[in-house]
PDB file of N, CA and C in Angstrom:
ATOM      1  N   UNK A   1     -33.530 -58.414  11.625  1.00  0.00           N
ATOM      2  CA  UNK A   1     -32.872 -57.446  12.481  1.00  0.00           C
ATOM      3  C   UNK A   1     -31.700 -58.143  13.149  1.00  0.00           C
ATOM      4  N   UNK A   2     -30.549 -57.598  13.308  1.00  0.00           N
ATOM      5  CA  UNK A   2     -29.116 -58.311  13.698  1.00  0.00           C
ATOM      6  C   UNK A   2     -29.259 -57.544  15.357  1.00  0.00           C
ATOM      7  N   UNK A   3     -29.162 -58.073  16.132  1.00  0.00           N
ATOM      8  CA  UNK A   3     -29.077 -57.830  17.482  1.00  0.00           C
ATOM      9  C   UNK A   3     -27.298 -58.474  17.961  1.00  0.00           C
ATOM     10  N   UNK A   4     -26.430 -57.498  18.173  1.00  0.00           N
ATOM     11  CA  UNK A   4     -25.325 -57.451  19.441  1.00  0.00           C
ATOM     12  C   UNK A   4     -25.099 -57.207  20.868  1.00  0.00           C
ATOM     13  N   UNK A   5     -24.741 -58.367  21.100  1.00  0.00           N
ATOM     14  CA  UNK A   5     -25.451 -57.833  22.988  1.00  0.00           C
ATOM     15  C   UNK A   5     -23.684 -57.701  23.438  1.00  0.00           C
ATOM     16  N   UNK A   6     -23.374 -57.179  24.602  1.00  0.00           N
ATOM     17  CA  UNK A   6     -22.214 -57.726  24.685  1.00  0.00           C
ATOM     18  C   UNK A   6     -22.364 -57.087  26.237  1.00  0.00           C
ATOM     19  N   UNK A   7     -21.668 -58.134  27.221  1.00  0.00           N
ATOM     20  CA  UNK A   7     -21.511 -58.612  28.566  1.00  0.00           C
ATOM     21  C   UNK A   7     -19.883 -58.976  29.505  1.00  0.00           C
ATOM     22  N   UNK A   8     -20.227 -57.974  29.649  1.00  0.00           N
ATOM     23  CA  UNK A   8     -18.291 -58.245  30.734  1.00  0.00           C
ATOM     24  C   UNK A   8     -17.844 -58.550  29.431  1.00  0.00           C
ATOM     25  N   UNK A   9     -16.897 -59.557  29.030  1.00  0.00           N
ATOM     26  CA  UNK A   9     -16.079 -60.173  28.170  1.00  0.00           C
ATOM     27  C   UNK A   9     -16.753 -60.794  26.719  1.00  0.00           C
ATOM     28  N   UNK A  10     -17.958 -61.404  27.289  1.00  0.00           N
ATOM     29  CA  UNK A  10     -18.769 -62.215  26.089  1.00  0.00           C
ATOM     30  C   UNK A  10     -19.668 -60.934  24.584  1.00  0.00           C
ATOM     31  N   UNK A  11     -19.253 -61.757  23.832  1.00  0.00           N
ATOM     32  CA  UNK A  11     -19.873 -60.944  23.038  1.00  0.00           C
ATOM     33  C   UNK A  11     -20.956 -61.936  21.749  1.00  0.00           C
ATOM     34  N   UNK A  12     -22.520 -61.669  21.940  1.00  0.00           N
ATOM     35  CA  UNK A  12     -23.484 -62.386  21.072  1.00  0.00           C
ATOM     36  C   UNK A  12     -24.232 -61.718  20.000  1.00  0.00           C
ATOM     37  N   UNK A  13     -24.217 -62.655  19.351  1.00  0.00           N
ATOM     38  CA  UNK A  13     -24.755 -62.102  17.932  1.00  0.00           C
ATOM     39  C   UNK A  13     -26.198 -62.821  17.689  1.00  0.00           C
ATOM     40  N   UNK A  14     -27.463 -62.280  17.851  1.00  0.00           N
ATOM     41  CA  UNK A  14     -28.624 -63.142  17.708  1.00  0.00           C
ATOM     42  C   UNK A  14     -29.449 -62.133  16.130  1.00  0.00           C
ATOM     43  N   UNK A  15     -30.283 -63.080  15.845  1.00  0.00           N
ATOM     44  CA  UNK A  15     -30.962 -62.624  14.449  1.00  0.00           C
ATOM     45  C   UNK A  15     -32.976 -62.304  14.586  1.00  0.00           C
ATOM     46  N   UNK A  16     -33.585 -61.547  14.609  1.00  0.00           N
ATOM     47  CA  UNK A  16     -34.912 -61.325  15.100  1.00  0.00           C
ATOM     48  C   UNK A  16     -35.026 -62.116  16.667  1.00  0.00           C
ATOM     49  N   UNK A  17     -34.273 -61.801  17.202  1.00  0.00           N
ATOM     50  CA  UNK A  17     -34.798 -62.877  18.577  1.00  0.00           C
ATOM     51  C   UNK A  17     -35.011 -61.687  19.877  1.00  0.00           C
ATOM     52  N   UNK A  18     -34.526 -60.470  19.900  1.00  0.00           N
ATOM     53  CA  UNK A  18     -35.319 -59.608  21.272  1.00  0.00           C
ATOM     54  C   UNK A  18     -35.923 -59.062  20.420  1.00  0.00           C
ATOM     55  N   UNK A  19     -37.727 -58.734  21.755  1.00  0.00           N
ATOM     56  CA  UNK A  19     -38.476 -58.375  21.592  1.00  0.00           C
ATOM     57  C   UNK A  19     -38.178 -56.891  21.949  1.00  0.00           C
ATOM     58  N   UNK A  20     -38.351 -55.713  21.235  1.00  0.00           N
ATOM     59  CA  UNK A  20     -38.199 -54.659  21.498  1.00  0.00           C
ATOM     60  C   UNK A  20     -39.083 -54.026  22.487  1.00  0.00           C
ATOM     61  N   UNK A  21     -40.316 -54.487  22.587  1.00  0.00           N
ATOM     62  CA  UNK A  21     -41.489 -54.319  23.417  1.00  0.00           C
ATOM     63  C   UNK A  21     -41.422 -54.692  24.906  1.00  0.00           C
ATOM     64  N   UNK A  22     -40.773 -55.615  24.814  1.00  0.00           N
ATOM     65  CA  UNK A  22     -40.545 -56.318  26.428  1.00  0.00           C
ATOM     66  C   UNK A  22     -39.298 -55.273  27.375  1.00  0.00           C
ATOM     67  N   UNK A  23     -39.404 -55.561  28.402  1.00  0.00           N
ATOM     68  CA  UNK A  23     -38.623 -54.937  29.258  1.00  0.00           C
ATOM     69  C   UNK A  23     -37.176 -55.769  29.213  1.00  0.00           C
ATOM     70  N   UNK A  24     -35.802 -55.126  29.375  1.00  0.00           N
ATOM     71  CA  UNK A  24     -34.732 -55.855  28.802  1.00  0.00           C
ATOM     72  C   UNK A  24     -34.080 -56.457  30.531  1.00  0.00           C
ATOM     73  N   UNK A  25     -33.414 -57.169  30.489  1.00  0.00           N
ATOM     74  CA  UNK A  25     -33.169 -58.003  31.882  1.00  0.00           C
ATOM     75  C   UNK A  25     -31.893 -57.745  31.815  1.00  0.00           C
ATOM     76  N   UNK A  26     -31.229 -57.021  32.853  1.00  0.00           N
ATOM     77  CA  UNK A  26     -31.149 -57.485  33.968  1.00  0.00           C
ATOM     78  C   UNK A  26     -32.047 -56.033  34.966  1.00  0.00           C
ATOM     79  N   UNK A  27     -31.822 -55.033  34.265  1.00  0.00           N
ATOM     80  CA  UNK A  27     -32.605 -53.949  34.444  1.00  0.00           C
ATOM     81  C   UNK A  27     -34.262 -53.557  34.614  1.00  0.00           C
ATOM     82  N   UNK A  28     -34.676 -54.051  33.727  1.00  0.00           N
ATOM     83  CA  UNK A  28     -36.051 -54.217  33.014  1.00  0.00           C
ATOM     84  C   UNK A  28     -36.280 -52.687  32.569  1.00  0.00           C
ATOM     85  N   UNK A  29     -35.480 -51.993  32.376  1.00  0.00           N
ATOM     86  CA  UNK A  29     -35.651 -50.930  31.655  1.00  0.00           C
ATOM     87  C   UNK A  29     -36.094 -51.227  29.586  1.00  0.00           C
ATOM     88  N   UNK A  30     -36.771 -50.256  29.040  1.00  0.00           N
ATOM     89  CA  UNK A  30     -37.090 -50.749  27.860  1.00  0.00           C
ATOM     90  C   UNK A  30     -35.915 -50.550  27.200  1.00  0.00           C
ATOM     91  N   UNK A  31     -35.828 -51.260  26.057  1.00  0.00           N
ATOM     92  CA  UNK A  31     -34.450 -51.178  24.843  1.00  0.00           C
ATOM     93  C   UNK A  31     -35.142 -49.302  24.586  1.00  0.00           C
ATOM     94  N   UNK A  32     -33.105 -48.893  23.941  1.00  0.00           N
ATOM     95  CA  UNK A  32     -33.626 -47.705  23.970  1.00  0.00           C
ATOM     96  C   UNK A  32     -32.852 -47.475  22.665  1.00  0.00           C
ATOM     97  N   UNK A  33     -33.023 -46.530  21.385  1.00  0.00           N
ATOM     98  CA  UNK A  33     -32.352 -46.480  20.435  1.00  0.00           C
ATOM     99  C   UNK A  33     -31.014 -45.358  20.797  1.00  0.00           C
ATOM    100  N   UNK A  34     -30.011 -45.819  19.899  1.00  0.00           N
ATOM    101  CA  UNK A  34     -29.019 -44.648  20.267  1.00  0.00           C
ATOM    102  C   UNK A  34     -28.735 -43.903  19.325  1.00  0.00           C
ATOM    103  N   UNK A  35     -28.254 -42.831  19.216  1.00  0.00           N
ATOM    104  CA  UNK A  35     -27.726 -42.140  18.065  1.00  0.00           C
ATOM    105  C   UNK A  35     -27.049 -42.930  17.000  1.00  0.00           C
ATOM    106  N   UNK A  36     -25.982 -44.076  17.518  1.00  0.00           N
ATOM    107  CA  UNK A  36     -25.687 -44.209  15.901  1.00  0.00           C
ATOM    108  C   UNK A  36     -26.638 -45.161  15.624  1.00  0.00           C
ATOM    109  N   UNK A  37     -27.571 -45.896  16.095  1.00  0.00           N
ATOM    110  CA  UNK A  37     -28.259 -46.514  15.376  1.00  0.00           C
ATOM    111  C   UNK A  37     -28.773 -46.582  14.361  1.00  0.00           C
ATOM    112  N   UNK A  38     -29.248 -44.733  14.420  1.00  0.00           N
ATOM    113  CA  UNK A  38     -29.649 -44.530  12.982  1.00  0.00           C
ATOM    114  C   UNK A  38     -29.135 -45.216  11.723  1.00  0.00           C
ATOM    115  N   UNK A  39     -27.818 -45.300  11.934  1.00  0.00           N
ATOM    116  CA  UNK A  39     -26.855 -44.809  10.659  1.00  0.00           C
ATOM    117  C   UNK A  39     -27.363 -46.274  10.170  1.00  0.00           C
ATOM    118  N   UNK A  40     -27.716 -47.665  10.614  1.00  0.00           N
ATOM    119  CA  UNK A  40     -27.424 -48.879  10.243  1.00  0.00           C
ATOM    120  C   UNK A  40     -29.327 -48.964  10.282  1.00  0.00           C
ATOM    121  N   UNK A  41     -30.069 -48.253  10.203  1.00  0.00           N
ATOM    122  CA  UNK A  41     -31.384 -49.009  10.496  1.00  0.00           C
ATOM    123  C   UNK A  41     -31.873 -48.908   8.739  1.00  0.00           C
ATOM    124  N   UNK A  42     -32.281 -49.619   8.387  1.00  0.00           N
ATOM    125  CA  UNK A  42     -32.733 -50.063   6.722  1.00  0.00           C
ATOM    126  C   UNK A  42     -31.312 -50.623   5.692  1.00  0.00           C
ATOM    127  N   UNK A  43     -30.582 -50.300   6.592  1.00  0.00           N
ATOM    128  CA  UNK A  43     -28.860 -49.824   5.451  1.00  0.00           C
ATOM    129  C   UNK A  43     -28.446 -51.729   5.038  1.00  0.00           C
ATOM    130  N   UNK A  44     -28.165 -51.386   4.384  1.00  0.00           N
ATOM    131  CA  UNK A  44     -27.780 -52.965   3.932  1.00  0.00           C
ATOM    132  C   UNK A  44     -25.694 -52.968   3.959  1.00  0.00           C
ATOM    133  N   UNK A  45     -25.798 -54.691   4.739  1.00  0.00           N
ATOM    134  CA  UNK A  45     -24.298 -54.638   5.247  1.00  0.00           C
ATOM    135  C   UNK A  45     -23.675 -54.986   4.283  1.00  0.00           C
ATOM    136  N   UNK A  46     -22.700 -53.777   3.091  1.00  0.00           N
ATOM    137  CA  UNK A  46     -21.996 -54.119   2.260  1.00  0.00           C
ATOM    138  C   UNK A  46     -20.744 -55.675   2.921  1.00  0.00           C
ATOM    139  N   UNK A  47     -19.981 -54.920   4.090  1.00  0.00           N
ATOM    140  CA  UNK A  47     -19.267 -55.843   4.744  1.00  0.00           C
ATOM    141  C   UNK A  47     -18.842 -55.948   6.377  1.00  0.00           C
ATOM    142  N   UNK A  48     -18.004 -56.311   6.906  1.00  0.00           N
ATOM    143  CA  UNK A  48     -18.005 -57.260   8.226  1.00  0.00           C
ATOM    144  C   UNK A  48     -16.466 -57.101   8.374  1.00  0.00           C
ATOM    145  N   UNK A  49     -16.228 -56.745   9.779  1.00  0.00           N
ATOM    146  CA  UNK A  49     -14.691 -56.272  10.426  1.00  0.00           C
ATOM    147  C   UNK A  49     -15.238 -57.062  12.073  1.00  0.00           C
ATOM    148  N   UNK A  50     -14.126 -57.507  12.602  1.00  0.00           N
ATOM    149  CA  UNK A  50     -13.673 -57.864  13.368  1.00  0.00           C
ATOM    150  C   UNK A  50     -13.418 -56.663  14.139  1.00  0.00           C
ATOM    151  N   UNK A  51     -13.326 -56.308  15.301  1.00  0.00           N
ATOM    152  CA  UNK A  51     -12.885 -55.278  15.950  1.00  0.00           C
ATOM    153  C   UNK A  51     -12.353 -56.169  17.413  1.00  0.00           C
ATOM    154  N   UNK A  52     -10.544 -56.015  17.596  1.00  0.00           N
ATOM    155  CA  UNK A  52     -10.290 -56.187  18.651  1.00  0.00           C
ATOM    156  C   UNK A  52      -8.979 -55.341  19.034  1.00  0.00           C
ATOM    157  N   UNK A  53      -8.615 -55.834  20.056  1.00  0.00           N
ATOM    158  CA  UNK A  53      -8.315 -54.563  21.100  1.00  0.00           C
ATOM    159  C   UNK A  53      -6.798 -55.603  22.119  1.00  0.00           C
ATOM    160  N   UNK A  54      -6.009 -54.773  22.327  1.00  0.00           N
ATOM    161  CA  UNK A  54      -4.587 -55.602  22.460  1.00  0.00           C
ATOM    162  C   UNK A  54      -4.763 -56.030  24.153  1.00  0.00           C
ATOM    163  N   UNK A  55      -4.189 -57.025  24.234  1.00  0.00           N
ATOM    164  CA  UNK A  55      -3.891 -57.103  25.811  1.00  0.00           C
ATOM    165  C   UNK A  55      -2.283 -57.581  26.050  1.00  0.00           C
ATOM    166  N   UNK A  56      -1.917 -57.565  26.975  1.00  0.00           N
ATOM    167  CA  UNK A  56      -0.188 -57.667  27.641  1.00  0.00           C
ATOM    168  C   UNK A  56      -0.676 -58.050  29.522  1.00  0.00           C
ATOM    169  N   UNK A  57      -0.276 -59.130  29.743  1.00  0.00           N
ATOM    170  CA  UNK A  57      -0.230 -59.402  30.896  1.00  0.00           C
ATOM    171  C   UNK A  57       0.992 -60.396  31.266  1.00  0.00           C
ATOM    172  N   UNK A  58       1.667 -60.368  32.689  1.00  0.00           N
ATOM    173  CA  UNK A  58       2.464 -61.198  33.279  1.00  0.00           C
ATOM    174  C   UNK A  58       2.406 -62.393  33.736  1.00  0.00           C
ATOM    175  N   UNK A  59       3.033 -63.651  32.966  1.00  0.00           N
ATOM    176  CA  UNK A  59       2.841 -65.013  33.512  1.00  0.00           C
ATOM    177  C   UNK A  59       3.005 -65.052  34.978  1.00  0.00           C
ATOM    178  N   UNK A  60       2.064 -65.354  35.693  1.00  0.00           N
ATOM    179  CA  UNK A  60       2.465 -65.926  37.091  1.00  0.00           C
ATOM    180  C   UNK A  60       3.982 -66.543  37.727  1.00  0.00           C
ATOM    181  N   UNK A  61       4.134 -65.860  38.127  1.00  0.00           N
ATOM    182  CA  UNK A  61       5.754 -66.558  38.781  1.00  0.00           C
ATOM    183  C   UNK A  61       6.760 -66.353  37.653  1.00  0.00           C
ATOM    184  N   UNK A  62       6.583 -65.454  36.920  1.00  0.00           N
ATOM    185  CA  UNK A  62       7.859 -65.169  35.778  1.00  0.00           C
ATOM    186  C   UNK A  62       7.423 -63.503  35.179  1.00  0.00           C
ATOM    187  N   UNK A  63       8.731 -63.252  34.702  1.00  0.00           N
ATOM    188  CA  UNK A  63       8.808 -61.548  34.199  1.00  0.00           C
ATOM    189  C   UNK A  63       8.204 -61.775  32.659  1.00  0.00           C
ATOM    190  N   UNK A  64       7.814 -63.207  32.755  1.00  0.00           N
ATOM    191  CA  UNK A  64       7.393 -63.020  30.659  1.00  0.00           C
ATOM    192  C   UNK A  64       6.312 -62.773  30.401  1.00  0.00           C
ATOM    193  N   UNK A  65       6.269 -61.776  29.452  1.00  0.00           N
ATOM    194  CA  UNK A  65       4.938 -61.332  29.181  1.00  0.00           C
ATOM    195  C   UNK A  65       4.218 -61.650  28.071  1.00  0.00           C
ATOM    196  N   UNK A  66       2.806 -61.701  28.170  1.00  0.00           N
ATOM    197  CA  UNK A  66       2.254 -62.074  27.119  1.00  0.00           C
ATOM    198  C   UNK A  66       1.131 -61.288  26.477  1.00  0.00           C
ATOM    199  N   UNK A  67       1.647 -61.482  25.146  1.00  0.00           N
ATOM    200  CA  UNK A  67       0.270 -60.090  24.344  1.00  0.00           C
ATOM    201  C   UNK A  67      -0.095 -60.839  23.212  1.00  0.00           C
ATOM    202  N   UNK A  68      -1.396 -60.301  23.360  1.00  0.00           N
ATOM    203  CA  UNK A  68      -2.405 -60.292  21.945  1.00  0.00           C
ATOM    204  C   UNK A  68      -3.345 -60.075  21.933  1.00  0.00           C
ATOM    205  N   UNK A  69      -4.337 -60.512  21.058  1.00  0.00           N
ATOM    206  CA  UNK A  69      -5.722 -59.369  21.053  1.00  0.00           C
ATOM    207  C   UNK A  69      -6.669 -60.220  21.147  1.00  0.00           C
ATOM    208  N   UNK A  70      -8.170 -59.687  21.909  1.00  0.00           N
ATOM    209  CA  UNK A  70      -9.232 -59.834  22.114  1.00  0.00           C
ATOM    210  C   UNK A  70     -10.076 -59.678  21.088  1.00  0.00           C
ATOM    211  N   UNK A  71     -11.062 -60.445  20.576  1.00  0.00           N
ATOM    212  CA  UNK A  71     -12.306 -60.001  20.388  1.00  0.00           C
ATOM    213  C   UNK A  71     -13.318 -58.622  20.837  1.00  0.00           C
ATOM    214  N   UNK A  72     -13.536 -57.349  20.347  1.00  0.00           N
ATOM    215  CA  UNK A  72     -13.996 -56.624  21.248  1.00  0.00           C
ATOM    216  C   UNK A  72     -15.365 -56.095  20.392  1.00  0.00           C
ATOM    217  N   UNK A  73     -15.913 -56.707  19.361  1.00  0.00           N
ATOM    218  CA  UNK A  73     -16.542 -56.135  18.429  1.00  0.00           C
ATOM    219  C   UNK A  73     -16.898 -56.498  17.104  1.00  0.00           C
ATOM    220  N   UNK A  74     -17.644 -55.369  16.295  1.00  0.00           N
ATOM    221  CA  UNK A  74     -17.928 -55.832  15.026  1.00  0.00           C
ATOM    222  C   UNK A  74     -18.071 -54.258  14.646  1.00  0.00           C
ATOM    223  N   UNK A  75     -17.798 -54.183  13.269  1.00  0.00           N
ATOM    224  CA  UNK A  75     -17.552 -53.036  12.396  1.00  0.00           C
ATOM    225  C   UNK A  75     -18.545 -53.576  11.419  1.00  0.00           C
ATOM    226  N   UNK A  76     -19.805 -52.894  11.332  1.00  0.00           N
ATOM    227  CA  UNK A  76     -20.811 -53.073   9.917  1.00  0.00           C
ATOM    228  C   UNK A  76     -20.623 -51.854   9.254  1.00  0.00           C
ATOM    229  N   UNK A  77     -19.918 -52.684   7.890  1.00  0.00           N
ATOM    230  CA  UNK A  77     -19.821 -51.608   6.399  1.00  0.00           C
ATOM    231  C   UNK A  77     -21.188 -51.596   5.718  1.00  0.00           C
ATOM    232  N   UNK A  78     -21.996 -50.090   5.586  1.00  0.00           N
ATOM    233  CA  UNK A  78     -22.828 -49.602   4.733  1.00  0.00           C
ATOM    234  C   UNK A  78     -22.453 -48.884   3.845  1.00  0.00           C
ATOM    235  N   UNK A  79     -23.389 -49.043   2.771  1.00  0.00           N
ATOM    236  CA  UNK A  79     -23.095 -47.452   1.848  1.00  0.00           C
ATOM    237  C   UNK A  79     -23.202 -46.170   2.594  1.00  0.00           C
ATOM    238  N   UNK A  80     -24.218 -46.280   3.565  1.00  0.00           N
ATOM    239  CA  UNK A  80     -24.229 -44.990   4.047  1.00  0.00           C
ATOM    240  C   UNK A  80     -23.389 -44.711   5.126  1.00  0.00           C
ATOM    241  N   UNK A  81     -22.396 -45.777   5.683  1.00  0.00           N
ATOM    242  CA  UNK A  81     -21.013 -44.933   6.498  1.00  0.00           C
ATOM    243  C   UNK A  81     -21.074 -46.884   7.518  1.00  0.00           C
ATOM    244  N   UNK A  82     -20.312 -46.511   8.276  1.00  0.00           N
ATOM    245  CA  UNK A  82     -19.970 -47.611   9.469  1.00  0.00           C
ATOM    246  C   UNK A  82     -20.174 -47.320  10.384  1.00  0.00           C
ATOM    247  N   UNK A  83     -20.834 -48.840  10.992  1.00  0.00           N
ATOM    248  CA  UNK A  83     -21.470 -48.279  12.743  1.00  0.00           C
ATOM    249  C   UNK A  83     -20.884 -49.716  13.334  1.00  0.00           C
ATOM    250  N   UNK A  84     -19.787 -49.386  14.101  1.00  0.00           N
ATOM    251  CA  UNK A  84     -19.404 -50.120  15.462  1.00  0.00           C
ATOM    252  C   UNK A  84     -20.101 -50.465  16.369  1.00  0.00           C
ATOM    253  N   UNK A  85     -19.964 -51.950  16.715  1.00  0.00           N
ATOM    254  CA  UNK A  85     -20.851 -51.928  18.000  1.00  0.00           C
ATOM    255  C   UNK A  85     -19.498 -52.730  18.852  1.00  0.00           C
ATOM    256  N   UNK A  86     -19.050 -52.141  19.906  1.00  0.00           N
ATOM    257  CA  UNK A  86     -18.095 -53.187  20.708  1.00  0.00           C
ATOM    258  C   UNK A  86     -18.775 -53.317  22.173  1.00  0.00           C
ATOM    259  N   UNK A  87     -17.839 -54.320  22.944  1.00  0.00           N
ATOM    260  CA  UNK A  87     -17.761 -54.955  24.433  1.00  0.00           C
ATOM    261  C   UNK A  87     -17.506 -53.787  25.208  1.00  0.00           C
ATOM    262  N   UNK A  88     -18.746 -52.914  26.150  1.00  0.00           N
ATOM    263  CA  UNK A  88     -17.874 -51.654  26.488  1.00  0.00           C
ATOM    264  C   UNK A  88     -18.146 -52.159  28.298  1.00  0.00           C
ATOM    265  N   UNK A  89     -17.905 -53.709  28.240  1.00  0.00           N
ATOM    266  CA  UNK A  89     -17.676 -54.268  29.649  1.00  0.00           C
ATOM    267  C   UNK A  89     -19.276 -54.469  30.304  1.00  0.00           C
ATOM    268  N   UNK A  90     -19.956 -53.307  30.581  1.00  0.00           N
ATOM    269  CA  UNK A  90     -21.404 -53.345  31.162  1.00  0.00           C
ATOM    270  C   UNK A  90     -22.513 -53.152  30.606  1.00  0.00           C
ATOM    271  N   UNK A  91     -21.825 -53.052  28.855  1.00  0.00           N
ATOM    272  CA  UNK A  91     -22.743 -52.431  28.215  1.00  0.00           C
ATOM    273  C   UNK A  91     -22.464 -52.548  27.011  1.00  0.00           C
ATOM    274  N   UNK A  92     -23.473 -52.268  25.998  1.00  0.00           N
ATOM    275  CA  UNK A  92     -22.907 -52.463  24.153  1.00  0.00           C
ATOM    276  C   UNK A  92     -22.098 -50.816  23.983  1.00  0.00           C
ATOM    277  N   UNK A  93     -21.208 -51.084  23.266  1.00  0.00           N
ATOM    278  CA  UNK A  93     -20.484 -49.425  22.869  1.00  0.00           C
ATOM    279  C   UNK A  93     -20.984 -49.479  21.136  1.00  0.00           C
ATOM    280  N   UNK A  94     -21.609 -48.633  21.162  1.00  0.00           N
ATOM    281  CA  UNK A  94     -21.852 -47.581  19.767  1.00  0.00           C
ATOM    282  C   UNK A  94     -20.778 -46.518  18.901  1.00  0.00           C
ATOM    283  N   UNK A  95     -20.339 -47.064  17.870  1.00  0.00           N
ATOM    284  CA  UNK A  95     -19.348 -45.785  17.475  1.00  0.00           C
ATOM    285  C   UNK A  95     -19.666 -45.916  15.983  1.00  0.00           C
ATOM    286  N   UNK A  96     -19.473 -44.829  15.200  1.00  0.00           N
ATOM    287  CA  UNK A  96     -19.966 -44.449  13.842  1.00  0.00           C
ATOM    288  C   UNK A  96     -18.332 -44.345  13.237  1.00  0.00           C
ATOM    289  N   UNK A  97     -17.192 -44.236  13.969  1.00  0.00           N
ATOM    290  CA  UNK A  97     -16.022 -43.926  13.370  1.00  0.00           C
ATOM    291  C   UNK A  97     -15.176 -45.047  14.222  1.00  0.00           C
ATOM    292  N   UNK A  98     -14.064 -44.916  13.477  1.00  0.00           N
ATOM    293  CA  UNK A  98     -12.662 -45.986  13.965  1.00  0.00           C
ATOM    294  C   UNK A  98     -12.546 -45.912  15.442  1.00  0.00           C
ATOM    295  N   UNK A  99     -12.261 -46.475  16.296  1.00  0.00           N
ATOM    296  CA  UNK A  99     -12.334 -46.445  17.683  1.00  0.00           C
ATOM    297  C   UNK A  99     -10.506 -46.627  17.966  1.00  0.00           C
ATOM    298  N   UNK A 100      -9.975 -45.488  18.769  1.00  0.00           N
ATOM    299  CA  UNK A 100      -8.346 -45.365  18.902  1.00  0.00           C
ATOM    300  C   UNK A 100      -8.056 -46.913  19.651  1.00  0.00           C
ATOM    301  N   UNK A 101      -6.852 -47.351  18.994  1.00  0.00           N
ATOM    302  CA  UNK A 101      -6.360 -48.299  19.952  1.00  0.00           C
ATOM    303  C   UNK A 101      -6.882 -49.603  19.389  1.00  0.00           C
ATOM    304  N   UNK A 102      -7.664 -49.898  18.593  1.00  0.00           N
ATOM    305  CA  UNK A 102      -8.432 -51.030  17.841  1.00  0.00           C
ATOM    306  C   UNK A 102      -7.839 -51.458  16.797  1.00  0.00           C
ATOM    307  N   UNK A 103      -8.115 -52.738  16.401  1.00  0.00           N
ATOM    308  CA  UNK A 103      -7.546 -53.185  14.967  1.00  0.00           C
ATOM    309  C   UNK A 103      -8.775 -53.514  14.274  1.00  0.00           C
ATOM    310  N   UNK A 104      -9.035 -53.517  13.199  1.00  0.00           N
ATOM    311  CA  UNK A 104     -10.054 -53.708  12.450  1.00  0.00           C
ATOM    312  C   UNK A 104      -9.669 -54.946  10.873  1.00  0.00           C
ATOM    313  N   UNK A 105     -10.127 -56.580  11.220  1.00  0.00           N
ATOM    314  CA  UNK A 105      -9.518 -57.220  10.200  1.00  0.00           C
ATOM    315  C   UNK A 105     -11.260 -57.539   9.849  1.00  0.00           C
ATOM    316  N   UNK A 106     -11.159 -57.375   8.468  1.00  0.00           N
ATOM    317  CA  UNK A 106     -11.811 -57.740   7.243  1.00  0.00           C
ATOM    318  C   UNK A 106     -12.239 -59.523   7.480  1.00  0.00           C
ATOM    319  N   UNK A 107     -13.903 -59.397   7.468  1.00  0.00           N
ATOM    320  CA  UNK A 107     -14.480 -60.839   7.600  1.00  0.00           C
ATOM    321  C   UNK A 107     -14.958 -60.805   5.955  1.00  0.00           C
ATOM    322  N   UNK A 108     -15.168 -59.896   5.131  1.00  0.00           N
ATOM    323  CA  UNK A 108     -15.748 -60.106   4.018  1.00  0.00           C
ATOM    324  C   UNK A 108     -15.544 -58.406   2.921  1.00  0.00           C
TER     325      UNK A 108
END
């Protein structure tokens, strides 16, 4: 089972390691399934996307600006369709389709 957690900025990728049974921390509410989950539960990962997301901010003490992109995610390719999981800051974001504003580069 591929587990994505993702936290403010950080984003982890662990392999059989949460217990679905246990209460989840920081909450202790139980793990809960979501709608797109479905789409990825038995499905085998044809392939692997990168999903990140642009930023532009101002150097300190100067008008120059600087852009480029974040890490915000992962795009798992199935036969039976694609399920996004990104950084939605407090929480994992779930999406079954292209997410506006994202770039999507090819890991495989």
């Amino acid at each position: 089972q591929l587990e994505v957690c993702a936290w403010q900025l950080d984003l982890s990728l662990t392999w059989d390691r949460i217990d679905l049974a246990a209460a989840a921390w920081p909450t202790e509410e139980r793990h809960e399934w979501q709608p797109a989950d479905e789409l990825a539960v038995g499905a085998e990962v044809v392939g692997l996307d990168v999903v990140e997301n642009s930023y532009s901010v101002r150097r300190r003490g100067t008008d120059e600006l600087v852009e480029g992109w974040l890490l915000s995610g992962l795009r798992l390719r199935t036969a039976a369709g694609d399920l996004t999981v990104f950084n939605a800051l407090d929480q994992n974001g779930l999406a079954s389709g292209e997410l506006e504003g994202m770039r999507y580069r090819p890991l495989s």
